[in-house]
PDB file of N, CA and C in Angstrom:
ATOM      1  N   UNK A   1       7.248 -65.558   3.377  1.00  0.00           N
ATOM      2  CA  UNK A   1       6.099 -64.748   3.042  1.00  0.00           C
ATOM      3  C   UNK A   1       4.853 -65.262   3.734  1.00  0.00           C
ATOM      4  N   UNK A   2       4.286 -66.691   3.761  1.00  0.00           N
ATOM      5  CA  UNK A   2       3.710 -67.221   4.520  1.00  0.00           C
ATOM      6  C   UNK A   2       3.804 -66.812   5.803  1.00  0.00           C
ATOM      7  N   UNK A   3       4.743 -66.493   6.816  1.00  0.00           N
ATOM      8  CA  UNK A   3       4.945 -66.215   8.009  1.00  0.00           C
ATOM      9  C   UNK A   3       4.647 -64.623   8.411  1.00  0.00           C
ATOM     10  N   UNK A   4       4.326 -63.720   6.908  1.00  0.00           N
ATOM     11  CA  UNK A   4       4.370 -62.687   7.384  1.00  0.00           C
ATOM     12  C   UNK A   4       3.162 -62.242   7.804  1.00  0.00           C
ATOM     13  N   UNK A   5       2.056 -62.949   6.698  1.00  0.00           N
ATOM     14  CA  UNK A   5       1.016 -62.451   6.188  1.00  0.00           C
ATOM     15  C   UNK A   5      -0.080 -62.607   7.593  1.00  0.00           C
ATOM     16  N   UNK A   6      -0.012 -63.734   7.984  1.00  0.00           N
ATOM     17  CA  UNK A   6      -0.828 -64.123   9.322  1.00  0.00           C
ATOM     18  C   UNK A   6      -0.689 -63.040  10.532  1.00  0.00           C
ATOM     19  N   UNK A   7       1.070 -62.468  10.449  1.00  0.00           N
ATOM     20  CA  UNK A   7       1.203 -61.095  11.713  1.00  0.00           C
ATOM     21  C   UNK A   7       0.714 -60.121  11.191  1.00  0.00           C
ATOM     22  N   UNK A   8       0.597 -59.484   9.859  1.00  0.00           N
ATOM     23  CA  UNK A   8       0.119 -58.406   9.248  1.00  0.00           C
ATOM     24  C   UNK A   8      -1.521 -58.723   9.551  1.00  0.00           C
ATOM     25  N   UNK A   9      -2.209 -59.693   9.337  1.00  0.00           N
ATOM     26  CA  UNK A   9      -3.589 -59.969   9.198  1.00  0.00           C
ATOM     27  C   UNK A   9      -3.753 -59.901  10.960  1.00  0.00           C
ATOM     28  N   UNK A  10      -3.174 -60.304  11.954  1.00  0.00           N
ATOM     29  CA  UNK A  10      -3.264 -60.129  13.217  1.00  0.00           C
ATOM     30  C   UNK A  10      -3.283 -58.914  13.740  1.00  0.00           C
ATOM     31  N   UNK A  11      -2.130 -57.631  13.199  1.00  0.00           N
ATOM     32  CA  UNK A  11      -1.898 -56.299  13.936  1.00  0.00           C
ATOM     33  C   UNK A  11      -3.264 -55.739  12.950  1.00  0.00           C
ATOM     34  N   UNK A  12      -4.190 -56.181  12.095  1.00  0.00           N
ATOM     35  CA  UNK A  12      -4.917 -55.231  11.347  1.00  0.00           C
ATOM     36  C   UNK A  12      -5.914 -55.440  12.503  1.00  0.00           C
ATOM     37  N   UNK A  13      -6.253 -56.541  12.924  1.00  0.00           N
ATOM     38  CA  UNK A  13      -7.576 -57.322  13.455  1.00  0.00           C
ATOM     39  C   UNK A  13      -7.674 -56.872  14.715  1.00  0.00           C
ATOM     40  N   UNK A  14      -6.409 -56.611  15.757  1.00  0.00           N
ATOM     41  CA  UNK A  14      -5.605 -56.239  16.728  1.00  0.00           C
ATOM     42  C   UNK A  14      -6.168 -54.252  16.678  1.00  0.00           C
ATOM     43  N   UNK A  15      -5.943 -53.799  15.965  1.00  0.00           N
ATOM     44  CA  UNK A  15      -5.816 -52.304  15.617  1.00  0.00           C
ATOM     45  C   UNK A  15      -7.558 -51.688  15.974  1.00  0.00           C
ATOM     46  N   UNK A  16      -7.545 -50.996  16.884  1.00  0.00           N
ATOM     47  CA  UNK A  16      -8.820 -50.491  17.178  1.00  0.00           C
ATOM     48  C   UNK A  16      -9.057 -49.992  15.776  1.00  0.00           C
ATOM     49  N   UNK A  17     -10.580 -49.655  15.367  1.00  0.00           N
ATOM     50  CA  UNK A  17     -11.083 -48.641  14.221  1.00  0.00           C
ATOM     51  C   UNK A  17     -11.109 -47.246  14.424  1.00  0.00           C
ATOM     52  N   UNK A  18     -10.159 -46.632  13.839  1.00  0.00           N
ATOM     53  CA  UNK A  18      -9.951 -45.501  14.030  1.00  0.00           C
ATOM     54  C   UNK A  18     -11.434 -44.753  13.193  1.00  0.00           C
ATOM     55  N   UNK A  19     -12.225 -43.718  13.957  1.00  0.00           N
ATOM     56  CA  UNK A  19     -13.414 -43.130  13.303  1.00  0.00           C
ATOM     57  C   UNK A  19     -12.687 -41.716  13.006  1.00  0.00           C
ATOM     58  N   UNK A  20     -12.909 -41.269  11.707  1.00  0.00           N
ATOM     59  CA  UNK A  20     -12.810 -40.158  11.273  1.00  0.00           C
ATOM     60  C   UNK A  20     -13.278 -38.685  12.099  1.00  0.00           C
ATOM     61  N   UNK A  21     -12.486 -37.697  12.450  1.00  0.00           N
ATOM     62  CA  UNK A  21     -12.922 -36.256  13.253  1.00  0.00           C
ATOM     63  C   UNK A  21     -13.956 -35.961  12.317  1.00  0.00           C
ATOM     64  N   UNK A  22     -15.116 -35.491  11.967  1.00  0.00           N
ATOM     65  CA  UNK A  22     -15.607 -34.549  11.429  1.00  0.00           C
ATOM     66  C   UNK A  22     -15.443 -33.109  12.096  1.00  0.00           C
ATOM     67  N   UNK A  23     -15.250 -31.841  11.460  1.00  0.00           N
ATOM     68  CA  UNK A  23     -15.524 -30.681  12.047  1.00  0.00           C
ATOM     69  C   UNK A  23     -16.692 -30.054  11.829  1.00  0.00           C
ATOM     70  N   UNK A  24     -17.644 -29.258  12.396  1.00  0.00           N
ATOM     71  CA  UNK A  24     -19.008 -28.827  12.353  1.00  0.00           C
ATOM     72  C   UNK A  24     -19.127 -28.262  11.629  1.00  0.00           C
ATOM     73  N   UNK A  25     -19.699 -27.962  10.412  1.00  0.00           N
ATOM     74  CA  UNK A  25     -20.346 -27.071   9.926  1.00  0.00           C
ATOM     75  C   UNK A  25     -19.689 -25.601   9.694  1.00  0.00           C
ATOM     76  N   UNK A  26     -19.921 -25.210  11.299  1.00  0.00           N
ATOM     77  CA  UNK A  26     -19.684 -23.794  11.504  1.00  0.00           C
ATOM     78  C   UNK A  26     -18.241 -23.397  11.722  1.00  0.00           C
ATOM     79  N   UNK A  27     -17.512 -24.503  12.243  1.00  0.00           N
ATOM     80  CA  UNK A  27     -15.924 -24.195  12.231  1.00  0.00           C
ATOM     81  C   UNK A  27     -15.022 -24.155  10.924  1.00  0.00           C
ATOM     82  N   UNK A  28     -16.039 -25.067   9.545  1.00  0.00           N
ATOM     83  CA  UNK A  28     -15.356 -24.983   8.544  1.00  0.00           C
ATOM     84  C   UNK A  28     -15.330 -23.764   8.012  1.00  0.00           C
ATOM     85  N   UNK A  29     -16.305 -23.330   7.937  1.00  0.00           N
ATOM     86  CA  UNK A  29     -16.922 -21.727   7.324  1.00  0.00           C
ATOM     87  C   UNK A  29     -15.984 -20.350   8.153  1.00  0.00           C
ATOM     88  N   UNK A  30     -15.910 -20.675   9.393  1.00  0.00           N
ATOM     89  CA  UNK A  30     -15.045 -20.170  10.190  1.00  0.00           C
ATOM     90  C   UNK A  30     -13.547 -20.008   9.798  1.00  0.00           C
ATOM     91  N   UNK A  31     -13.011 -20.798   9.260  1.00  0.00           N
ATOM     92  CA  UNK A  31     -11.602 -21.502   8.628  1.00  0.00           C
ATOM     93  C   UNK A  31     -11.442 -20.555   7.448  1.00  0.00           C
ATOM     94  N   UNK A  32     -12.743 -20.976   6.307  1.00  0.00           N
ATOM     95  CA  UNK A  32     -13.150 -20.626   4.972  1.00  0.00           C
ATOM     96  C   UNK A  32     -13.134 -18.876   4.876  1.00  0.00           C
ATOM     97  N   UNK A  33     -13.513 -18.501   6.072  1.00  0.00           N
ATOM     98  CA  UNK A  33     -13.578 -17.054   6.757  1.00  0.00           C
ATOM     99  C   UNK A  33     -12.648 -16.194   6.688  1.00  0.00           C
ATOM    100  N   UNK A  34     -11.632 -17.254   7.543  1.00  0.00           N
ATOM    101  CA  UNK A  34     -10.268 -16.422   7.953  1.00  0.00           C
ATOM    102  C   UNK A  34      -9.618 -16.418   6.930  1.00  0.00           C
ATOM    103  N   UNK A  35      -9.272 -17.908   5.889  1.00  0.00           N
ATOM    104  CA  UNK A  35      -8.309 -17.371   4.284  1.00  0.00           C
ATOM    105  C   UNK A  35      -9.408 -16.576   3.811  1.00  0.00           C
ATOM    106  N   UNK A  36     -11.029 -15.814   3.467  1.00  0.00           N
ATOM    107  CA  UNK A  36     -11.145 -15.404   2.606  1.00  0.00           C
ATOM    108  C   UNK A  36     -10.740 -13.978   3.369  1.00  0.00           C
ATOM    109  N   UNK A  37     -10.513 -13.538   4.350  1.00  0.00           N
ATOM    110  CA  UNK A  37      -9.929 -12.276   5.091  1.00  0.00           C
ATOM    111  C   UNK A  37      -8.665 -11.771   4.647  1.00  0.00           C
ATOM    112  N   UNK A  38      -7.975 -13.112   4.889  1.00  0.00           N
ATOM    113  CA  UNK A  38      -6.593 -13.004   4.476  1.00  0.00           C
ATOM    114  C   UNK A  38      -6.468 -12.527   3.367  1.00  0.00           C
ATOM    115  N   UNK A  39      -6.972 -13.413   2.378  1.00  0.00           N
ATOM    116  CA  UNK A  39      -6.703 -12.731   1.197  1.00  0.00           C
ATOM    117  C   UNK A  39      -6.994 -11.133   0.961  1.00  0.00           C
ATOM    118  N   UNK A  40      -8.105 -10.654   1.339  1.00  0.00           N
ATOM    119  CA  UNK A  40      -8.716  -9.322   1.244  1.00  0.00           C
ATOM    120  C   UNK A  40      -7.501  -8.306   1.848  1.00  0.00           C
ATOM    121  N   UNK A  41      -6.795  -8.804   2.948  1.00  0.00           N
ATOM    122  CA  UNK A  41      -6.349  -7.661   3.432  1.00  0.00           C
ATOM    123  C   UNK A  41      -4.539  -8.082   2.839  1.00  0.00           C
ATOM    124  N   UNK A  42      -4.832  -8.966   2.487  1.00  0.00           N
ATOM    125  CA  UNK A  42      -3.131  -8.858   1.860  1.00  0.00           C
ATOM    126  C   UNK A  42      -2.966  -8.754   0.319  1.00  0.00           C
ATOM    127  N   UNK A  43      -4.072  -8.741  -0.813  1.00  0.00           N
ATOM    128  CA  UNK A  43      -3.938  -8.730  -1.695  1.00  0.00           C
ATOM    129  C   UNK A  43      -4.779  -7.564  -2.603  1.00  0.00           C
ATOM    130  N   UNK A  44      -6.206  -8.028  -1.989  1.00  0.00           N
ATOM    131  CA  UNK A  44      -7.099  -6.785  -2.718  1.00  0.00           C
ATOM    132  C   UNK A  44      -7.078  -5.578  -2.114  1.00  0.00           C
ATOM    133  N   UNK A  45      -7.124  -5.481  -0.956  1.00  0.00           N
ATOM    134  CA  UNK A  45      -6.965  -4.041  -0.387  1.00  0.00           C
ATOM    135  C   UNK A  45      -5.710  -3.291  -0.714  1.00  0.00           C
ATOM    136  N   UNK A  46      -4.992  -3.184  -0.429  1.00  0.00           N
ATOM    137  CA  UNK A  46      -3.347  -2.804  -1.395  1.00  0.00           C
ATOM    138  C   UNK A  46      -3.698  -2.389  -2.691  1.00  0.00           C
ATOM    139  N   UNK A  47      -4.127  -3.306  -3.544  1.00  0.00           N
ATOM    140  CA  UNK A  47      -4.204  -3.046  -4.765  1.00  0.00           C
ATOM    141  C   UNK A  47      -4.917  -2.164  -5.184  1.00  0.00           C
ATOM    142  N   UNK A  48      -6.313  -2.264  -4.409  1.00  0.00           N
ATOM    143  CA  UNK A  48      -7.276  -1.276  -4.454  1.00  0.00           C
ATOM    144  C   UNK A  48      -6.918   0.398  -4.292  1.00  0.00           C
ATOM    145  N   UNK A  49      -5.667   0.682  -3.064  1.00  0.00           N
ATOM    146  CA  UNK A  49      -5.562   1.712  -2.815  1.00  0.00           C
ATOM    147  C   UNK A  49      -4.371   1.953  -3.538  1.00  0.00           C
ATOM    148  N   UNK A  50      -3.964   1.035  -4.200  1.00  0.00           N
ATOM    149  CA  UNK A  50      -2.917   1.860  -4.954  1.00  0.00           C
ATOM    150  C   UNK A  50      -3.762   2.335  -6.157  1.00  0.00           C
ATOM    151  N   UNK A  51      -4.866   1.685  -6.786  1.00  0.00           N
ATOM    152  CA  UNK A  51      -5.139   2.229  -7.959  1.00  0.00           C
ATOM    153  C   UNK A  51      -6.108   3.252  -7.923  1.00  0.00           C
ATOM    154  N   UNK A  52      -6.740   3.784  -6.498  1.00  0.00           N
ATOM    155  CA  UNK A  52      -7.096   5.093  -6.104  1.00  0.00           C
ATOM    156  C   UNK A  52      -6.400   5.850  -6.520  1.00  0.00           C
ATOM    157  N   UNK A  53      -4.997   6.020  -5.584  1.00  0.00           N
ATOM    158  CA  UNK A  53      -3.643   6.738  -5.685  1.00  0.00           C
ATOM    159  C   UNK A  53      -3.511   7.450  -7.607  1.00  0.00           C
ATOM    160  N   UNK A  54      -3.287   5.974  -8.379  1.00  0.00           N
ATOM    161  CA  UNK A  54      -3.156   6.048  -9.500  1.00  0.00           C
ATOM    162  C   UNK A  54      -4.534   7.291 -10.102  1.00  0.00           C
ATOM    163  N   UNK A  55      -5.656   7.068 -10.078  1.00  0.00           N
ATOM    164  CA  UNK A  55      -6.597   7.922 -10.203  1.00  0.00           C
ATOM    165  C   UNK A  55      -6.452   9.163  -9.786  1.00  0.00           C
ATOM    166  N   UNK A  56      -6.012   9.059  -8.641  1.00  0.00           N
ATOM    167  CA  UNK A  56      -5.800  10.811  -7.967  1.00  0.00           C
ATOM    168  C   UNK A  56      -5.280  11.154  -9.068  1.00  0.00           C
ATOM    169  N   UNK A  57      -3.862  10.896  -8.981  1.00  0.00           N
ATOM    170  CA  UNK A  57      -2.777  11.538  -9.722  1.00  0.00           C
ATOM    171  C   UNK A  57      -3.127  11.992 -10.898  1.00  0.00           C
ATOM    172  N   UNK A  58      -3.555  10.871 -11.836  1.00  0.00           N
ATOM    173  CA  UNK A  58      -4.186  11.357 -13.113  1.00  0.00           C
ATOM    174  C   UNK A  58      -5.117  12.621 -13.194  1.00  0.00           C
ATOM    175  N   UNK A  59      -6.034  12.499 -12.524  1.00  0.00           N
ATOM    176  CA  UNK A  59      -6.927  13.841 -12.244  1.00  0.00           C
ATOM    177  C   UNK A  59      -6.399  14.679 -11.996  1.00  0.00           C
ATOM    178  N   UNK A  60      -5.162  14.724 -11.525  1.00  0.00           N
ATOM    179  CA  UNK A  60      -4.411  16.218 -10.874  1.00  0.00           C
ATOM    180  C   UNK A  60      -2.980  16.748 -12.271  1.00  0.00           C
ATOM    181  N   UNK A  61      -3.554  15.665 -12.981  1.00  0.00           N
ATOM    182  CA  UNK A  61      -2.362  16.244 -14.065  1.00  0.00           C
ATOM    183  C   UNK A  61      -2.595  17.341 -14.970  1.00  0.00           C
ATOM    184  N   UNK A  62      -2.046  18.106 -15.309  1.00  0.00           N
ATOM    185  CA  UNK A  62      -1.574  18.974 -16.063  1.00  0.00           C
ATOM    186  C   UNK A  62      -0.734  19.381 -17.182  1.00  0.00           C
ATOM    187  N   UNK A  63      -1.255  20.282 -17.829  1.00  0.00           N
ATOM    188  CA  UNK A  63       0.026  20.642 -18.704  1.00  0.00           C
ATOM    189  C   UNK A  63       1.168  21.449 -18.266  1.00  0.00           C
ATOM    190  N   UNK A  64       2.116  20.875 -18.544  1.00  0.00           N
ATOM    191  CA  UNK A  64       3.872  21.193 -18.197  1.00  0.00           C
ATOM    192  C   UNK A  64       4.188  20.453 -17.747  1.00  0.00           C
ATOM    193  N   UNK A  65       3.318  19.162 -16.550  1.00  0.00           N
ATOM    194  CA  UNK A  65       4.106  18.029 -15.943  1.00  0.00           C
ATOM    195  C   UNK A  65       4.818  17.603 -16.717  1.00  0.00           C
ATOM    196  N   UNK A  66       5.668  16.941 -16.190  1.00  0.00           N
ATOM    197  CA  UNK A  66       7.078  15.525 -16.826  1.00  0.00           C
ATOM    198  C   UNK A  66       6.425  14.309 -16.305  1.00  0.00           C
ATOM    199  N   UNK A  67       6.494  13.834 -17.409  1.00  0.00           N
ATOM    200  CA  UNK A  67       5.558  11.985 -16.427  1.00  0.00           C
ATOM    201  C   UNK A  67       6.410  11.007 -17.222  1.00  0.00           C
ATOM    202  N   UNK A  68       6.314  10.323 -16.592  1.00  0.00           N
ATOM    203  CA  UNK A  68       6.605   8.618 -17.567  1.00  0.00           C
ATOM    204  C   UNK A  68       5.790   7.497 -17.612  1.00  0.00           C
ATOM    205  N   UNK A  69       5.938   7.196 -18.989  1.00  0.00           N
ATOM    206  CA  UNK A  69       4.463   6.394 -19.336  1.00  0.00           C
ATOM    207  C   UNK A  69       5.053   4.494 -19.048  1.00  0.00           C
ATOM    208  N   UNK A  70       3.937   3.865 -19.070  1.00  0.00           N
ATOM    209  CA  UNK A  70       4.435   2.535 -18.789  1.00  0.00           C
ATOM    210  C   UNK A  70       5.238   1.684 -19.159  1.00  0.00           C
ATOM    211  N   UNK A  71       5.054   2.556 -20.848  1.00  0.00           N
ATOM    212  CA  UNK A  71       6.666   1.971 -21.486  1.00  0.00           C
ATOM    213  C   UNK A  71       8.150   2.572 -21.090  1.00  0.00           C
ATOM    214  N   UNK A  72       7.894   3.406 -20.574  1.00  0.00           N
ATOM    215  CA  UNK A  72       9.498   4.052 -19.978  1.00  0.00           C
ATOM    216  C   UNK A  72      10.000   5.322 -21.031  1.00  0.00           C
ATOM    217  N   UNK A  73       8.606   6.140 -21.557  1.00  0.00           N
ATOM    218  CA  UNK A  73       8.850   6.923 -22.183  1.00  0.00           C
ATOM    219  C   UNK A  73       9.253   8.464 -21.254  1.00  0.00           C
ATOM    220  N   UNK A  74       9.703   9.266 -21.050  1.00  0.00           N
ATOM    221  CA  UNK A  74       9.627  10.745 -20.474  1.00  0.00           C
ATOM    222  C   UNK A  74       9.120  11.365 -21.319  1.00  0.00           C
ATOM    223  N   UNK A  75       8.640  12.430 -21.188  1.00  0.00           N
ATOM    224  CA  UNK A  75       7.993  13.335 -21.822  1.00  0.00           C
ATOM    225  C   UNK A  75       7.204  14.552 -20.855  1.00  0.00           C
ATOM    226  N   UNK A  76       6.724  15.517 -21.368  1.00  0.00           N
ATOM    227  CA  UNK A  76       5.733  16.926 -20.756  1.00  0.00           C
ATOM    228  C   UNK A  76       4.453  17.030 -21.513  1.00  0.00           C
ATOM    229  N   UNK A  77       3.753  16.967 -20.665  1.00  0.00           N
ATOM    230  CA  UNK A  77       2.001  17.130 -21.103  1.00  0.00           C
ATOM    231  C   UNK A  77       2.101  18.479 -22.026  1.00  0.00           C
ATOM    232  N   UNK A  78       1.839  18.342 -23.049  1.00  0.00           N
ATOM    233  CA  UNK A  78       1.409  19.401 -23.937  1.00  0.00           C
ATOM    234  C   UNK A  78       0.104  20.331 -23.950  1.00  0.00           C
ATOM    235  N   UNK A  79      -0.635  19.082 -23.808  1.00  0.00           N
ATOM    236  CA  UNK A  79      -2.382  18.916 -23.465  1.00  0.00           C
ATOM    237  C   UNK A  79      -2.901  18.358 -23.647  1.00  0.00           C
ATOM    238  N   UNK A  80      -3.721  18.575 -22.614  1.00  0.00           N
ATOM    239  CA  UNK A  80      -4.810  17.541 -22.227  1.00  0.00           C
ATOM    240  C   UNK A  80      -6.441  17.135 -23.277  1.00  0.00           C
ATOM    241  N   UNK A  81      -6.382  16.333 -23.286  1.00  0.00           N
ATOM    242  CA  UNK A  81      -8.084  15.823 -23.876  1.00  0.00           C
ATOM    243  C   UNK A  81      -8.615  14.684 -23.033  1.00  0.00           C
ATOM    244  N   UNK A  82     -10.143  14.670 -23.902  1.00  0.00           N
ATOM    245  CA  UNK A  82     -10.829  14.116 -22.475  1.00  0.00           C
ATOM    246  C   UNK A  82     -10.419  12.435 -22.255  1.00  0.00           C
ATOM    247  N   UNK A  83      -9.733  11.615 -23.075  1.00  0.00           N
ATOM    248  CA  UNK A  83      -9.248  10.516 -22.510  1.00  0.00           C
ATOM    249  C   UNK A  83      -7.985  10.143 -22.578  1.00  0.00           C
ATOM    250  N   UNK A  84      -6.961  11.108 -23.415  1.00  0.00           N
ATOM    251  CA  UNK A  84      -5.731  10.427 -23.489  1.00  0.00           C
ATOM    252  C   UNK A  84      -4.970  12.285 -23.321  1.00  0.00           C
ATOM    253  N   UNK A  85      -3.507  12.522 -23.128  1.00  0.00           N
ATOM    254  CA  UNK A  85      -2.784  13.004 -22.777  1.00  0.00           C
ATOM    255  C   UNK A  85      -2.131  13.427 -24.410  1.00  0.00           C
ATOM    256  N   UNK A  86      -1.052  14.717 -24.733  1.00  0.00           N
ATOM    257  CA  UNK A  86      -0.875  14.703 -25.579  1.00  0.00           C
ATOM    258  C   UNK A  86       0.879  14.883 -25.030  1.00  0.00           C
ATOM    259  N   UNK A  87       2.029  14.544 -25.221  1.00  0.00           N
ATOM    260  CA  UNK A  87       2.797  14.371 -24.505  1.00  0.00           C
ATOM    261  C   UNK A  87       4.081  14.482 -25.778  1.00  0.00           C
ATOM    262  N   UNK A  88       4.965  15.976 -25.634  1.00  0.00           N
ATOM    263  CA  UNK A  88       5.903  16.157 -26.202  1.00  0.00           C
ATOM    264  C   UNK A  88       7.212  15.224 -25.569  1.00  0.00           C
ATOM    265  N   UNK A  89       7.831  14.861 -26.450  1.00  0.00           N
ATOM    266  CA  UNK A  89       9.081  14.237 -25.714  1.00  0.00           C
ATOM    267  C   UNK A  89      10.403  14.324 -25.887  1.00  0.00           C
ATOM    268  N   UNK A  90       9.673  15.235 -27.172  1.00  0.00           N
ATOM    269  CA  UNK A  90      11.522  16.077 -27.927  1.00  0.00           C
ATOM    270  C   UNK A  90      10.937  16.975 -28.678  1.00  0.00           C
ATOM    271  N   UNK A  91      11.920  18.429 -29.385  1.00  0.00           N
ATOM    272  CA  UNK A  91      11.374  18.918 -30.327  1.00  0.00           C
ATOM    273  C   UNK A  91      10.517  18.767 -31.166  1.00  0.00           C
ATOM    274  N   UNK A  92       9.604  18.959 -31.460  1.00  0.00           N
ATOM    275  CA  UNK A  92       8.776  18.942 -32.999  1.00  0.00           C
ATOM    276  C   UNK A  92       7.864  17.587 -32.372  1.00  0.00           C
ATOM    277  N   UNK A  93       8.009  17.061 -31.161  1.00  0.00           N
ATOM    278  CA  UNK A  93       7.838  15.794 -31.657  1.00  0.00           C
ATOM    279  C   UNK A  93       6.587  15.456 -30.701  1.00  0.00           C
ATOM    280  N   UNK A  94       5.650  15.034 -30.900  1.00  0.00           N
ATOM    281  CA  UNK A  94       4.563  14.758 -29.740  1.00  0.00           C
ATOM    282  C   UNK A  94       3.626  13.690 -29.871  1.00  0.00           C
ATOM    283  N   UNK A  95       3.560  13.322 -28.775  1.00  0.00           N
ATOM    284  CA  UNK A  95       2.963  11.637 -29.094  1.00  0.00           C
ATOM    285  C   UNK A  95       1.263  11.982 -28.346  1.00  0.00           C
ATOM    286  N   UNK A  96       0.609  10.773 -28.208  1.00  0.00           N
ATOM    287  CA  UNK A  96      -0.912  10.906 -27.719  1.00  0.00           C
ATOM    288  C   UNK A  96      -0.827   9.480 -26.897  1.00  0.00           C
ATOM    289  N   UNK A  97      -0.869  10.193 -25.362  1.00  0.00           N
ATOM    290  CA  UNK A  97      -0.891   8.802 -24.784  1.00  0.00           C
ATOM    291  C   UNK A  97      -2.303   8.594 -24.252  1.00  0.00           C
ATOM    292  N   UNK A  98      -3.160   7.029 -23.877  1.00  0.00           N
ATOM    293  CA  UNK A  98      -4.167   6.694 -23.169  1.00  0.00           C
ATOM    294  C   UNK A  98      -3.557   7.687 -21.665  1.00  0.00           C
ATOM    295  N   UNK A  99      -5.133   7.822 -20.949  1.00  0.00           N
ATOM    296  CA  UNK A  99      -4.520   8.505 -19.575  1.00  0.00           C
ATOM    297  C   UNK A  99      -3.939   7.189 -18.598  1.00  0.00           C
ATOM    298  N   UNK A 100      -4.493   6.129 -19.046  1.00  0.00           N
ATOM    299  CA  UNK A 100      -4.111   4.818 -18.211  1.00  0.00           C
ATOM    300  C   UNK A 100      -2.816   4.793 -18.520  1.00  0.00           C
ATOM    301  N   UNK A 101      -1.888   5.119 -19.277  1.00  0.00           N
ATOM    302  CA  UNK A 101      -0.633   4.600 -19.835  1.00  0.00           C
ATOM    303  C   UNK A 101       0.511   5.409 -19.258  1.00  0.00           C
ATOM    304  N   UNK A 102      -0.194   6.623 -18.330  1.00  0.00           N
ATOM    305  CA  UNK A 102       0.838   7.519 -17.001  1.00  0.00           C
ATOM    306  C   UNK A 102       1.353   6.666 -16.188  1.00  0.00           C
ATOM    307  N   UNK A 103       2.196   6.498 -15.877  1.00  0.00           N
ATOM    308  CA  UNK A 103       2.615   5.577 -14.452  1.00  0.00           C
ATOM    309  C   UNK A 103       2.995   6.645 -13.270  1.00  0.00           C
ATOM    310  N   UNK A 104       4.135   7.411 -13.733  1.00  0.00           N
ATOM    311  CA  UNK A 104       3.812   8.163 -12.748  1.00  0.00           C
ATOM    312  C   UNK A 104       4.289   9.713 -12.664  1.00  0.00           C
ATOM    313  N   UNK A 105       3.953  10.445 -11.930  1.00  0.00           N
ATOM    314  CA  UNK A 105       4.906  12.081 -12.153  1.00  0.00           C
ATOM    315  C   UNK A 105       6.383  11.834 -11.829  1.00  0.00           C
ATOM    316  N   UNK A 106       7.320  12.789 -13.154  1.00  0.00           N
ATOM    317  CA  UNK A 106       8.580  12.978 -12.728  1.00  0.00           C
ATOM    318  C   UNK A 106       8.541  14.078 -11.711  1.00  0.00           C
ATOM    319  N   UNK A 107       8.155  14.907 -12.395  1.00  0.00           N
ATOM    320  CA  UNK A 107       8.085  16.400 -11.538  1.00  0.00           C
ATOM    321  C   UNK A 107       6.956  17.414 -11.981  1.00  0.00           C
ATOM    322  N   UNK A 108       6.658  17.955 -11.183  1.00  0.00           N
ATOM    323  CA  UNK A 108       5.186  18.848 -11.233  1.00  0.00           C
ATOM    324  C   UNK A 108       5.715  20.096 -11.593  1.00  0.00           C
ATOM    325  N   UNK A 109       4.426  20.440 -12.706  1.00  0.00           N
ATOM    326  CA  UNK A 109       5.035  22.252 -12.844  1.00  0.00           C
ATOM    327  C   UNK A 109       5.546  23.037 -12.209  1.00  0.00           C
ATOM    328  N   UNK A 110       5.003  22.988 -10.938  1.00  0.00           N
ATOM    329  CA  UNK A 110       5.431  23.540  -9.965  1.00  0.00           C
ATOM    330  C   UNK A 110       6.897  23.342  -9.283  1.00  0.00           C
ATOM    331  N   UNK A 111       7.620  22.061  -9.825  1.00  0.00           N
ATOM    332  CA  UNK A 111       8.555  22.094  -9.446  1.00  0.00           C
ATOM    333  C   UNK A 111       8.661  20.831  -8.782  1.00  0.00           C
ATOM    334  N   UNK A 112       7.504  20.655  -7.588  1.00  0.00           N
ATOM    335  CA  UNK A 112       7.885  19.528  -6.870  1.00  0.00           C
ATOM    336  C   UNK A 112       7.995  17.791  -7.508  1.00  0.00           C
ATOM    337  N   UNK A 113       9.268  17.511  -6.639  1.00  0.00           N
ATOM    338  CA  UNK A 113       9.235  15.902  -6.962  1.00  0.00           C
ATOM    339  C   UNK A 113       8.464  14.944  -7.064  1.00  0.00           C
ATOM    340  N   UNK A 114       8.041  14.097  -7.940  1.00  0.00           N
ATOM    341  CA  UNK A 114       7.281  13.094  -7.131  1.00  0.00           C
ATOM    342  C   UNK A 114       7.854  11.825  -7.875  1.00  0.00           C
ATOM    343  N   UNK A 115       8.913  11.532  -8.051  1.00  0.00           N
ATOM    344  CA  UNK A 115       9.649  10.692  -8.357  1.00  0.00           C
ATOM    345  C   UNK A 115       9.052   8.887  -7.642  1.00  0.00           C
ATOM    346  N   UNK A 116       8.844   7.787  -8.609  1.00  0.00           N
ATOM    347  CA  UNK A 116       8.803   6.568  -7.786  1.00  0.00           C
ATOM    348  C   UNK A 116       9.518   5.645  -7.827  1.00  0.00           C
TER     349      UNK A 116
END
């Protein structure tokens, strides 16, 4: 152990001083830039336009659609009021959903699909 300590204390003494890179200022922010981009275009933007999408749809609903709600209910708009949906889902039977609680159209009065 004696024999080691004197070569260890030699290669330290031996060892130029390595000085730390700093980067400027402006290249960090630059860096700081590009993940806060990243994030924007891979996480919030997407999200954003899907919950446009979601808005459309709602606004364009009607009575007679078939929709399914977030719990995985089916059902047909009975009618409408000004914040929630009134939504038959069997005989006799009709529930009151939030309009947030649509996920999405089965099929439009009209017929067309819009299955997701």
């Amino acid at each position: 152990m004696t024999k080691i300590l004197p070569l260890f204390l030699a290669q330290q003494a031996a060892a130029p001083a390595a000085q730390p890179q700093t980067a400027f200022p402006w290249q960090m922010l630059f860096v700081y830039g590009l993940i806060a981009a990243g994030f924007y275009f891979i996480l919030i933007a997407p999200q954003r336009k899907k919950q446009k999408e979601h808005e459309k749809m709602l606004t364009t609903l009607g009575v007679g659609d078939e929709v399914v709600t977030s719990g995985g209910i089916y059902g047909v708009i009975a009618s409408v009021k000004q914040d929630r949906f009134v939504i038959r889902i069997a005989d006799n039977t009709k529930i009151e959903v939030g309009k947030g609680f649509i996920q999405a159209v089965v099929v439009k009065k009209s017929g067309e699909e819009k299955s997701k």
